[in-house]
PDB file of N, CA and C in Angstrom:
ATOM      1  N   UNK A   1     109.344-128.294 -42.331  1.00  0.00           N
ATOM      2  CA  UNK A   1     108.848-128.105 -40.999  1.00  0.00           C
ATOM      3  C   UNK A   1     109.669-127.089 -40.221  1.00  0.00           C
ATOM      4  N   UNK A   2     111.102-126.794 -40.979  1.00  0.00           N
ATOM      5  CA  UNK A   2     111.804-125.928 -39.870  1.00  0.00           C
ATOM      6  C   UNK A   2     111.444-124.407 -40.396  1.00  0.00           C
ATOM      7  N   UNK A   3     110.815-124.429 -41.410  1.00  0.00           N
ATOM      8  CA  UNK A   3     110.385-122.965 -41.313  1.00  0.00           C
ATOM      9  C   UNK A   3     109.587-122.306 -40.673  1.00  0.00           C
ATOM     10  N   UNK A   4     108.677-123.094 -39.902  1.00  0.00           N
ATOM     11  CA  UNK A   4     107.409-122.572 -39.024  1.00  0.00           C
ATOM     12  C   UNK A   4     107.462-121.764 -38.212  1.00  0.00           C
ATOM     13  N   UNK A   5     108.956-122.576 -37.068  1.00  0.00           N
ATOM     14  CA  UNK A   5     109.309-121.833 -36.298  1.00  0.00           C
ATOM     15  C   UNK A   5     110.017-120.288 -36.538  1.00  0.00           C
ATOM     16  N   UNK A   6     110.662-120.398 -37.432  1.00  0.00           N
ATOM     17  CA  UNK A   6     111.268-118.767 -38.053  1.00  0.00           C
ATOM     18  C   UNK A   6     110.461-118.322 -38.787  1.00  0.00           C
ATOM     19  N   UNK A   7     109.602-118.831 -39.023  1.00  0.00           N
ATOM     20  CA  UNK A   7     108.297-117.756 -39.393  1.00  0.00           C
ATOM     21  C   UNK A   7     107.660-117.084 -38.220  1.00  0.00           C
ATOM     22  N   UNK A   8     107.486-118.218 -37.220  1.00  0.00           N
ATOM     23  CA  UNK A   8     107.048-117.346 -36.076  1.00  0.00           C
ATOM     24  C   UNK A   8     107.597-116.551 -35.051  1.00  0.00           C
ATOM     25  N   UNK A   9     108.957-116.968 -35.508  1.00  0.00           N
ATOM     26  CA  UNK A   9     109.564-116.236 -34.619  1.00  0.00           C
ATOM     27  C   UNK A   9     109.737-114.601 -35.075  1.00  0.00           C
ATOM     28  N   UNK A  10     109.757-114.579 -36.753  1.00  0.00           N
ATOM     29  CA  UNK A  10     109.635-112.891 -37.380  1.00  0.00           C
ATOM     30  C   UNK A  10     108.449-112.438 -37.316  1.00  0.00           C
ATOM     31  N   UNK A  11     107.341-113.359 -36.895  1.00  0.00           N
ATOM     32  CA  UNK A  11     106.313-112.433 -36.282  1.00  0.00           C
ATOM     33  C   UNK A  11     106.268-111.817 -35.241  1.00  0.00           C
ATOM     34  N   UNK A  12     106.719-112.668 -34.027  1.00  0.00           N
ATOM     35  CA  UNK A  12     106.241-112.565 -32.829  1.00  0.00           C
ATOM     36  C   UNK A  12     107.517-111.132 -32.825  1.00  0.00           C
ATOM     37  N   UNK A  13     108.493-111.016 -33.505  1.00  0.00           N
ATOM     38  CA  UNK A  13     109.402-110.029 -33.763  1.00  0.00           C
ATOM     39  C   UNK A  13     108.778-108.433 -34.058  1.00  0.00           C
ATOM     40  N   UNK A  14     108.151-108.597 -35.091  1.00  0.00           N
ATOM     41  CA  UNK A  14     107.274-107.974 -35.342  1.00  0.00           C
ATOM     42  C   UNK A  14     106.161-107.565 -34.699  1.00  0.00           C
ATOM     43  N   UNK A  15     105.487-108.362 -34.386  1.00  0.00           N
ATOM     44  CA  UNK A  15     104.452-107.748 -32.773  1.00  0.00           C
ATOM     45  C   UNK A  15     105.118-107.031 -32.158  1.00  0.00           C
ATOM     46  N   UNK A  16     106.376-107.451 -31.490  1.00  0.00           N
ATOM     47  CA  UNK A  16     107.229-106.416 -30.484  1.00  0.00           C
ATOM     48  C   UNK A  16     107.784-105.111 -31.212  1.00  0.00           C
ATOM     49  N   UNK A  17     108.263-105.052 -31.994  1.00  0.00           N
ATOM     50  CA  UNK A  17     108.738-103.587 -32.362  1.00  0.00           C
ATOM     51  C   UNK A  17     107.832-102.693 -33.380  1.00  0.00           C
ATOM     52  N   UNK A  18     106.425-103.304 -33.838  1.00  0.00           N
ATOM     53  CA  UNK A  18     105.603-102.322 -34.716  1.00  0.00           C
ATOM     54  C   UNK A  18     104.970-101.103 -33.062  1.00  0.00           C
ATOM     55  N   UNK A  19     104.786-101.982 -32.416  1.00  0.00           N
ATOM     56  CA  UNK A  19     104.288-101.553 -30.978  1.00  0.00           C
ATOM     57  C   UNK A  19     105.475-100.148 -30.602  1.00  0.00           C
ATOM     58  N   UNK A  20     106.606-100.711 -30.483  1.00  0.00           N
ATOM     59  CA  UNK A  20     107.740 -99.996 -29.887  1.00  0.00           C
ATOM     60  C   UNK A  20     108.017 -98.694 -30.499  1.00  0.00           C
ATOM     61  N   UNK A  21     107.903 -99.187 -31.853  1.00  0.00           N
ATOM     62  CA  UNK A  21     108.176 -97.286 -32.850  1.00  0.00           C
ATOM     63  C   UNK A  21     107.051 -96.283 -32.962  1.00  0.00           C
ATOM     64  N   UNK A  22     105.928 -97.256 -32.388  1.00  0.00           N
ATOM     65  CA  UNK A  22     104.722 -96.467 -32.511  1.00  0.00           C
ATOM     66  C   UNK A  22     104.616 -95.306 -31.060  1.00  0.00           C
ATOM     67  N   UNK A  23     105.065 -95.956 -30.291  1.00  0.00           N
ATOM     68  CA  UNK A  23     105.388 -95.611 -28.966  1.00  0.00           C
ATOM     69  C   UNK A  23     106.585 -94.516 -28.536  1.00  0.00           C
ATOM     70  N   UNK A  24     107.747 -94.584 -29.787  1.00  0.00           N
ATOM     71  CA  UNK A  24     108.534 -93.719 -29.584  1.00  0.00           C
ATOM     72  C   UNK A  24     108.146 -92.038 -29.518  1.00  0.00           C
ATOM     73  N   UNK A  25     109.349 -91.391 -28.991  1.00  0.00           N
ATOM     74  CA  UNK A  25     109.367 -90.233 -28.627  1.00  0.00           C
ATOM     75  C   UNK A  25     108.578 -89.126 -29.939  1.00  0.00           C
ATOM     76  N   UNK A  26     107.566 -89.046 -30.032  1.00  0.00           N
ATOM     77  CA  UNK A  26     107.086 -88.153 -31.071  1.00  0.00           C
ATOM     78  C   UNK A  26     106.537 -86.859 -30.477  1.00  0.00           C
ATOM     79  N   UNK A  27     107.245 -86.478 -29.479  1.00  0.00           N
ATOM     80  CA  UNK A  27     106.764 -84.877 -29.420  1.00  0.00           C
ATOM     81  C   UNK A  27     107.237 -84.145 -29.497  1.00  0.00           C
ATOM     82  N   UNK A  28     108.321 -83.716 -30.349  1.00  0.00           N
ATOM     83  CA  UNK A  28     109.060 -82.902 -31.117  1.00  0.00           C
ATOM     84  C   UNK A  28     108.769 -83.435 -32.973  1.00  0.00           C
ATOM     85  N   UNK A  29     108.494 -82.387 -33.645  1.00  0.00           N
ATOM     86  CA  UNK A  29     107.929 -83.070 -35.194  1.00  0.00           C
ATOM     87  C   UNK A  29     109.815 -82.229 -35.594  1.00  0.00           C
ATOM     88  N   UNK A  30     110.305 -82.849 -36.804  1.00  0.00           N
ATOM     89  CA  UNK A  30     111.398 -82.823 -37.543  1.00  0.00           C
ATOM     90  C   UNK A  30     111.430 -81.884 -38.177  1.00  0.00           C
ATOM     91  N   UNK A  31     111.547 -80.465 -38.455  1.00  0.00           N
ATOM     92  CA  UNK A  31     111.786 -79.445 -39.290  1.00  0.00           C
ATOM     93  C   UNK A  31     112.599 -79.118 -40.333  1.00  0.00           C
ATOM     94  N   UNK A  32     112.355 -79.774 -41.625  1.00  0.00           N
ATOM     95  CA  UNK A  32     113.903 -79.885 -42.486  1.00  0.00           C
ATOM     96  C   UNK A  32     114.127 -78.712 -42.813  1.00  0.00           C
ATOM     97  N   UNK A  33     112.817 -77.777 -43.670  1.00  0.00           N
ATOM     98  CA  UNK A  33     113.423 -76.385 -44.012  1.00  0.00           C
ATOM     99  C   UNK A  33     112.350 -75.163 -43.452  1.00  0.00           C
ATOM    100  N   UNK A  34     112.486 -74.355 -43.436  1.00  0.00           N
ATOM    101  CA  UNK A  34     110.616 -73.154 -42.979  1.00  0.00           C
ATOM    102  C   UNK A  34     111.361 -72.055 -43.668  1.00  0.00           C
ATOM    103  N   UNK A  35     110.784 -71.047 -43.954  1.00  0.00           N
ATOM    104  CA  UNK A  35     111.029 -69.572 -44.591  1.00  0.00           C
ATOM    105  C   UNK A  35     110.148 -69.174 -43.692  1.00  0.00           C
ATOM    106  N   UNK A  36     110.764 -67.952 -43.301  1.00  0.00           N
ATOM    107  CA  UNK A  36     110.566 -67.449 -42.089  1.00  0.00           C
ATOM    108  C   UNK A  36     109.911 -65.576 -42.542  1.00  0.00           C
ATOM    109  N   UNK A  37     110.700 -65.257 -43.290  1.00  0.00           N
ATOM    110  CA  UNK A  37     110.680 -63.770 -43.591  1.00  0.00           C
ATOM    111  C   UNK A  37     110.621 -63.763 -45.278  1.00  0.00           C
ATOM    112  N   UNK A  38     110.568 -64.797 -45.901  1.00  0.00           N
ATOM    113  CA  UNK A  38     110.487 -65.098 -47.623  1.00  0.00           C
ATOM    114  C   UNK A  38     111.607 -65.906 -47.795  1.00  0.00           C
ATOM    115  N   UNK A  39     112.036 -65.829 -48.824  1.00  0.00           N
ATOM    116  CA  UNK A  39     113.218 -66.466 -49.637  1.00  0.00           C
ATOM    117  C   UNK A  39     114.586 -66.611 -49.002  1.00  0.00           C
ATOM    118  N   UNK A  40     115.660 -67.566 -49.253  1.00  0.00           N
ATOM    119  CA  UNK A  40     116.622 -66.920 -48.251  1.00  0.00           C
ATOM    120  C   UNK A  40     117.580 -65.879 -49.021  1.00  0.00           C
ATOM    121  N   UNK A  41     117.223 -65.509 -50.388  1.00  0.00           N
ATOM    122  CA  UNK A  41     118.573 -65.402 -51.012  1.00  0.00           C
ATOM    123  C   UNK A  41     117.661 -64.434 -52.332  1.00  0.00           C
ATOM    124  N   UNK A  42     118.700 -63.744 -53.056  1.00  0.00           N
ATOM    125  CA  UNK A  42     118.183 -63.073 -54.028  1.00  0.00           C
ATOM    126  C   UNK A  42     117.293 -63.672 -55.284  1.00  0.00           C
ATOM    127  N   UNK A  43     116.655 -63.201 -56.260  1.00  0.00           N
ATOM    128  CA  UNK A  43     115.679 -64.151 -57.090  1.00  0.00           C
ATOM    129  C   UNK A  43     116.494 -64.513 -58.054  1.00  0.00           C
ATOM    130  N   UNK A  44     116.694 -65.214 -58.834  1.00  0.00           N
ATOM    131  CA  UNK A  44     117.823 -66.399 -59.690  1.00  0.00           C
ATOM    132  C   UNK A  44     117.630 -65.133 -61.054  1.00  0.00           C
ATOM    133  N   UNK A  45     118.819 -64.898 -61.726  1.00  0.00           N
ATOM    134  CA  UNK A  45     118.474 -64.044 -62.797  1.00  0.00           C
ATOM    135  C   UNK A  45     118.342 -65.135 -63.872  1.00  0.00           C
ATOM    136  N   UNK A  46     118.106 -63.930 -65.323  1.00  0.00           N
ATOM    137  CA  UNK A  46     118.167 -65.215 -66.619  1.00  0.00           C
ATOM    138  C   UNK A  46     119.813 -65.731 -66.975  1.00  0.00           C
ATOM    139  N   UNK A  47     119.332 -66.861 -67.645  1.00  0.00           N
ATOM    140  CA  UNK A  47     120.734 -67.288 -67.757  1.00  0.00           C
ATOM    141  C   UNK A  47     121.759 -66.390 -68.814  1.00  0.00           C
ATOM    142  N   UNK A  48     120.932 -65.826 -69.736  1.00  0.00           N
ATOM    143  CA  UNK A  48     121.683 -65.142 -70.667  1.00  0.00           C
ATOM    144  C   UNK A  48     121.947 -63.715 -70.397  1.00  0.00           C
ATOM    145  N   UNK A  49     121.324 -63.069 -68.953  1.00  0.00           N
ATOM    146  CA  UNK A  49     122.034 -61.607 -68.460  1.00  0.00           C
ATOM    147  C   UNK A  49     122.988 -61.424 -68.827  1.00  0.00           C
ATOM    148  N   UNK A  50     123.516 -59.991 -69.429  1.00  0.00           N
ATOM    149  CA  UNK A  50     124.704 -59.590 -68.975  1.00  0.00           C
ATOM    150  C   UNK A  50     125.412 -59.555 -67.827  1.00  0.00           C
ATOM    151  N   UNK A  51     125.041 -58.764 -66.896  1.00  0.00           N
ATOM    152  CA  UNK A  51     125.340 -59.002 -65.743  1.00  0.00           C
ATOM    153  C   UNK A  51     125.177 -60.175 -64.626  1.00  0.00           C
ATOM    154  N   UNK A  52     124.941 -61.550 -64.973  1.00  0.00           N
ATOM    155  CA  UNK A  52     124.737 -62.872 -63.995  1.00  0.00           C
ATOM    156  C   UNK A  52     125.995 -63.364 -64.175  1.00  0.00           C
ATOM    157  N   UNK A  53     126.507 -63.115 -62.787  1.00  0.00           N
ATOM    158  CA  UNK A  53     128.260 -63.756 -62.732  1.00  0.00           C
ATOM    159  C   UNK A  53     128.494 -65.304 -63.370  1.00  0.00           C
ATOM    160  N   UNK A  54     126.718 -66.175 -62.729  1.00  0.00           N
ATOM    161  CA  UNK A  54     127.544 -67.428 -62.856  1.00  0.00           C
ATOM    162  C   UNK A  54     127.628 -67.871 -64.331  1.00  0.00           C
ATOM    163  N   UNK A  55     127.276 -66.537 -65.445  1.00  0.00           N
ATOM    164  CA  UNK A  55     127.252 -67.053 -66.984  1.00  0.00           C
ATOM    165  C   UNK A  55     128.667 -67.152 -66.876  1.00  0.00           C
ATOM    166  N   UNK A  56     130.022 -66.814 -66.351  1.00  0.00           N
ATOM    167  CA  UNK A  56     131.076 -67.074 -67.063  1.00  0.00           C
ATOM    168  C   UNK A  56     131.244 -68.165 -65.873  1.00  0.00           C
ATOM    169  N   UNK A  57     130.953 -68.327 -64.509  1.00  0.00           N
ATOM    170  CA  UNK A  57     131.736 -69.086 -63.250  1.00  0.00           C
ATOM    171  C   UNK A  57     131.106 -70.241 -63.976  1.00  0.00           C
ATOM    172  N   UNK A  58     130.281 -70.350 -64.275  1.00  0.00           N
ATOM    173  CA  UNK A  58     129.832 -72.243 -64.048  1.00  0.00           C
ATOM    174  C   UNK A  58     129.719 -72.551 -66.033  1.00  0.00           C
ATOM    175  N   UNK A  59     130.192 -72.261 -66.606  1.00  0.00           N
ATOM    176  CA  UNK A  59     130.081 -72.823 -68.326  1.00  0.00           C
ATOM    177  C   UNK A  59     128.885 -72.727 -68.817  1.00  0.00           C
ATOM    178  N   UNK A  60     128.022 -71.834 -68.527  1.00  0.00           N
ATOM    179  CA  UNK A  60     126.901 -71.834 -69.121  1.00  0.00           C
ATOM    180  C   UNK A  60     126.716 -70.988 -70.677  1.00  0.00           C
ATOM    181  N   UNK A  61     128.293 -70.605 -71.221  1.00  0.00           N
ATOM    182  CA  UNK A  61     128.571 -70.397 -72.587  1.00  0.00           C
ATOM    183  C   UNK A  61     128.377 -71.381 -73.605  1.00  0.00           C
ATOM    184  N   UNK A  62     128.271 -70.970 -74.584  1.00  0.00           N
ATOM    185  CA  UNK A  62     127.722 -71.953 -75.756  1.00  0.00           C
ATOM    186  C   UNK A  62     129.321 -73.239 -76.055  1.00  0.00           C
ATOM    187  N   UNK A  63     129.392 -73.801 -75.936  1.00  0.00           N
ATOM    188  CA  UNK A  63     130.894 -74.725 -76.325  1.00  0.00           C
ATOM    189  C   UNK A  63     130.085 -75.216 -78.284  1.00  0.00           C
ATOM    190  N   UNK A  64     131.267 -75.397 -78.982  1.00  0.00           N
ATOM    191  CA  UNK A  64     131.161 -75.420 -80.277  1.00  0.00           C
ATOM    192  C   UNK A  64     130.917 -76.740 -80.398  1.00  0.00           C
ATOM    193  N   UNK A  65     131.309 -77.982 -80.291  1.00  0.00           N
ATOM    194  CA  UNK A  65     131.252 -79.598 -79.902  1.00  0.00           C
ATOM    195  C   UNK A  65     130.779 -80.312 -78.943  1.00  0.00           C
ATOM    196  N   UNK A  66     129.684 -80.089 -78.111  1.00  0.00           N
ATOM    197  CA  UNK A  66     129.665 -81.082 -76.646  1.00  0.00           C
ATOM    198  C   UNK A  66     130.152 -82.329 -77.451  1.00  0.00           C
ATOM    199  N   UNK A  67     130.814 -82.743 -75.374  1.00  0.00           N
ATOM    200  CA  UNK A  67     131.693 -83.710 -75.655  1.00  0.00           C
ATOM    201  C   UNK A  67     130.843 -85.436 -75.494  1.00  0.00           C
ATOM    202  N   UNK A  68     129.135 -84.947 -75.233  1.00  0.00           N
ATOM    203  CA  UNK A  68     128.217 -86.217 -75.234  1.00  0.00           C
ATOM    204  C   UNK A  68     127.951 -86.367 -76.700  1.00  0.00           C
ATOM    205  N   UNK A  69     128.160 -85.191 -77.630  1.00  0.00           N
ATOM    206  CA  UNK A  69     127.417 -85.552 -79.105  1.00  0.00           C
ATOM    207  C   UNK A  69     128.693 -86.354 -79.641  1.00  0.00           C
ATOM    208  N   UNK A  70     130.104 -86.597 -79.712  1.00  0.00           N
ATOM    209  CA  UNK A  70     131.141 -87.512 -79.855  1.00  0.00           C
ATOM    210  C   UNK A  70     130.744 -88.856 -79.249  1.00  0.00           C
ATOM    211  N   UNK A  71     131.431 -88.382 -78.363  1.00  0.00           N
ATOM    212  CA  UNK A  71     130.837 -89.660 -77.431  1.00  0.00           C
ATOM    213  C   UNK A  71     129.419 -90.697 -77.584  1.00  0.00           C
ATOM    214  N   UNK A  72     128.632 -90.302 -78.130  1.00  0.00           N
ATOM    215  CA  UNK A  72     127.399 -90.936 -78.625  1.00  0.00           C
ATOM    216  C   UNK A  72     127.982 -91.618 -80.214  1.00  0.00           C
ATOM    217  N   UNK A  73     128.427 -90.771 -80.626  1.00  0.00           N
ATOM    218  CA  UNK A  73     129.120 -91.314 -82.057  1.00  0.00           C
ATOM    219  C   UNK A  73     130.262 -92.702 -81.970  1.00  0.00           C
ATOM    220  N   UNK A  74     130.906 -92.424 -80.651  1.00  0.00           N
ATOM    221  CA  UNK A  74     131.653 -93.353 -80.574  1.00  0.00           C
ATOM    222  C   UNK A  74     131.398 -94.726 -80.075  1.00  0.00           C
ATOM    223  N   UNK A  75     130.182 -94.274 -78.795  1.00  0.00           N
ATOM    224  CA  UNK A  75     129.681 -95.686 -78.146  1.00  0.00           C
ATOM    225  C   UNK A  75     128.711 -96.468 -79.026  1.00  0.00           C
ATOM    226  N   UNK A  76     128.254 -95.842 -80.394  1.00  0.00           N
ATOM    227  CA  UNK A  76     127.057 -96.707 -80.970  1.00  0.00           C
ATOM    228  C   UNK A  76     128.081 -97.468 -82.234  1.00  0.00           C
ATOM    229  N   UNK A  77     129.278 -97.111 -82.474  1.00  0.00           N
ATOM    230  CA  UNK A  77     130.446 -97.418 -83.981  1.00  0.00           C
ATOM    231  C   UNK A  77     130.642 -98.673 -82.753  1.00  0.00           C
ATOM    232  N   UNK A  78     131.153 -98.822 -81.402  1.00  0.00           N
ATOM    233  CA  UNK A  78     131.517 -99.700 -80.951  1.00  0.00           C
ATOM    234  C   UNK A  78     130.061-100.894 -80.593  1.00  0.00           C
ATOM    235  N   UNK A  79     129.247-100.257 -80.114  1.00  0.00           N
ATOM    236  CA  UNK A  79     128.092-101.140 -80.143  1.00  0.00           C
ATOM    237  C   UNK A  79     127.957-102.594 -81.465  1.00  0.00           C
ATOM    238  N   UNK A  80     127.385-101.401 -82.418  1.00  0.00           N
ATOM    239  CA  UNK A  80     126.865-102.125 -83.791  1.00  0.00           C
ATOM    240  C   UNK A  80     128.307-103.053 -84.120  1.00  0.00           C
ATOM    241  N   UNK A  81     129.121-102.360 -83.869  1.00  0.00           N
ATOM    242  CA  UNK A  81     130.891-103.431 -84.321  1.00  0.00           C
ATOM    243  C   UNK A  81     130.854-104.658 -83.217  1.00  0.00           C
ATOM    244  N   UNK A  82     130.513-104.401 -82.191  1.00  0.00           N
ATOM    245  CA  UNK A  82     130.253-105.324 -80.901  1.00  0.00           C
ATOM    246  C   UNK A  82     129.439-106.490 -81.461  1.00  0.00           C
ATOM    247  N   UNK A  83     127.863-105.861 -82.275  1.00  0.00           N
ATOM    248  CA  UNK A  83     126.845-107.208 -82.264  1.00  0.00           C
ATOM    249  C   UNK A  83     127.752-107.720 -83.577  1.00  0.00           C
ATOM    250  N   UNK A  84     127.573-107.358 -84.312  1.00  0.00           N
ATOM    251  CA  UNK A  84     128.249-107.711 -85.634  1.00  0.00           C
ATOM    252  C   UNK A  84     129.556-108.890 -85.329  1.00  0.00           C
ATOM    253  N   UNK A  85     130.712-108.639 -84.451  1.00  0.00           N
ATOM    254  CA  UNK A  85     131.669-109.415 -84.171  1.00  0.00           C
ATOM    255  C   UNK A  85     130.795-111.171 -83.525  1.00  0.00           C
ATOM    256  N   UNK A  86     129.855-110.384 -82.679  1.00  0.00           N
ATOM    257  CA  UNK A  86     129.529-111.583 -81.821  1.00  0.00           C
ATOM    258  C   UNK A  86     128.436-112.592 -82.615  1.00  0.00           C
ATOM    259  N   UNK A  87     127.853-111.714 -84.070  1.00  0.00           N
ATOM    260  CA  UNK A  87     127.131-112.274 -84.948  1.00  0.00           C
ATOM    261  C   UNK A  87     127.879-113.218 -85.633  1.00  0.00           C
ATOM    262  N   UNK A  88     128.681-112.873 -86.320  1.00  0.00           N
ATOM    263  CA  UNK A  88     129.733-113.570 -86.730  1.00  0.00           C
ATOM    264  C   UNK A  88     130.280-114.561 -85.994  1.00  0.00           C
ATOM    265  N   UNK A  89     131.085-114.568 -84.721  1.00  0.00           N
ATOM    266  CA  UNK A  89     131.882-115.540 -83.605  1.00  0.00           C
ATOM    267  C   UNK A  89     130.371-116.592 -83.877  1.00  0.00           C
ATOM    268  N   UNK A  90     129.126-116.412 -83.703  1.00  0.00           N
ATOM    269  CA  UNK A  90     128.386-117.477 -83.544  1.00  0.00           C
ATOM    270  C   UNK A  90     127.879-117.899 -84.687  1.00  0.00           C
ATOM    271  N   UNK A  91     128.051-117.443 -86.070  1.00  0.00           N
ATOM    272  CA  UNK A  91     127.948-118.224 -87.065  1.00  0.00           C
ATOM    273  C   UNK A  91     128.981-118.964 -87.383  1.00  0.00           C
ATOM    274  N   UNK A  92     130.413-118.671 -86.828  1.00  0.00           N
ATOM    275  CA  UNK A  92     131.922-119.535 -87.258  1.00  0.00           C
ATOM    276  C   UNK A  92     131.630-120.858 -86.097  1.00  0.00           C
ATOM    277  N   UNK A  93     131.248-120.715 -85.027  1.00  0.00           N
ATOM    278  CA  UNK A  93     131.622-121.467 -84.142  1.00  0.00           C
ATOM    279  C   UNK A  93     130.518-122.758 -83.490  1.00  0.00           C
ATOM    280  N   UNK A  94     129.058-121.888 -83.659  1.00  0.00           N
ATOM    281  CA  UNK A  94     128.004-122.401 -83.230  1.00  0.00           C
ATOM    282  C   UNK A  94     127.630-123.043 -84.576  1.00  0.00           C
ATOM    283  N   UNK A  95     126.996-122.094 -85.716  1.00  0.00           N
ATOM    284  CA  UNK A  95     125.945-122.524 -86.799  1.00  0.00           C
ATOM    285  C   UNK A  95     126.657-123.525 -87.545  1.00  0.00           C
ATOM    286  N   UNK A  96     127.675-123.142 -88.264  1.00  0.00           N
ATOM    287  CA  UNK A  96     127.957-123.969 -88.821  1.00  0.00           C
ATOM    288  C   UNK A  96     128.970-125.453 -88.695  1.00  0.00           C
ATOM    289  N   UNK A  97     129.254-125.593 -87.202  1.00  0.00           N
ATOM    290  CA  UNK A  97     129.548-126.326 -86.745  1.00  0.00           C
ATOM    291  C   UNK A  97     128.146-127.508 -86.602  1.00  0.00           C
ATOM    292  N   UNK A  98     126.892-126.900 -86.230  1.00  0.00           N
ATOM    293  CA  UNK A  98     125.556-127.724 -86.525  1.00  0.00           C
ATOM    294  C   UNK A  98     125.345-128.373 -87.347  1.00  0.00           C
ATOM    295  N   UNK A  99     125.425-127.637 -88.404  1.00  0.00           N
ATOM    296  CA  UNK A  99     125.292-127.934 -89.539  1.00  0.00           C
ATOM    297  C   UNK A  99     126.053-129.151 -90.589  1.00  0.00           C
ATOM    298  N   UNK A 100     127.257-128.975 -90.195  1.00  0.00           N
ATOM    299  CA  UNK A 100     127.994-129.951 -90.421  1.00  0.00           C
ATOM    300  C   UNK A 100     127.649-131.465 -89.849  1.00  0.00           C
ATOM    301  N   UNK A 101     127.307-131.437 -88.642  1.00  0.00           N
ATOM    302  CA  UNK A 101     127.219-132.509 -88.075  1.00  0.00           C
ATOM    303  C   UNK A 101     126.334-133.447 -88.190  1.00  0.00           C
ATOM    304  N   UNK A 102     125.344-132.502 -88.687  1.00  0.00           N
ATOM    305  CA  UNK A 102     123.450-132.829 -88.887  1.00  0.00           C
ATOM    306  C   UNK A 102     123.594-133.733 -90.046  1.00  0.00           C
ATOM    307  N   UNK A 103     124.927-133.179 -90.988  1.00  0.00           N
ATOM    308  CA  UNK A 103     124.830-134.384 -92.597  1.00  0.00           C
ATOM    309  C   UNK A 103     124.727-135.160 -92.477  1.00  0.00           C
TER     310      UNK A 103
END
């Protein structure tokens, strides 16, 4: 029974402020970006230009090893070793502890 009242009370809450935001100041609209005269900035070259600075500023050179193709090698050796341990812990501890008991 005590929910009725806080039910009605998040209505009657609601009546009052769906009203209130509808009502707010909307005569100015929000402008996030406009292009005014085109683009702001020169057109993006290819990545493999000779001349595009950011091929040497930002690593966009070939690296011989990425360090996600390791890393994938390492998190799945720990995974499969992970189920395997916990396969085991519950056949030493759970199964055949059942089993025993059931004789």
């Amino acid at each position: 029974m005590r929910r009725v009242p806080a039910l009605l009370l998040l209505l009657a809450l609601a009546l009052v402020a769906v009203p209130g935001v509808a009502v707010a100041d909307d005569t100015a609209p929000v402008v996030l970006a406009q292009e005014e005269d085109g683009p702001a900035g020169p057109d993006p070259m290819d990545r493999d230009a000779e001349d595009n600075p950011a091929r040497t500023l930002s690593g966009y050179e070939d690296r011989e090893v990425p360090f996600t193709w390791g890393a994938a090698w390492i998190l799945t050796f720990l995974g499969v070793t992970g189920l395997l341990l916990m396969g085991g812990l519950y056949q030493l501890l759970v199964r055949r502890p059942q089993q025993g008991s059931s004789d």
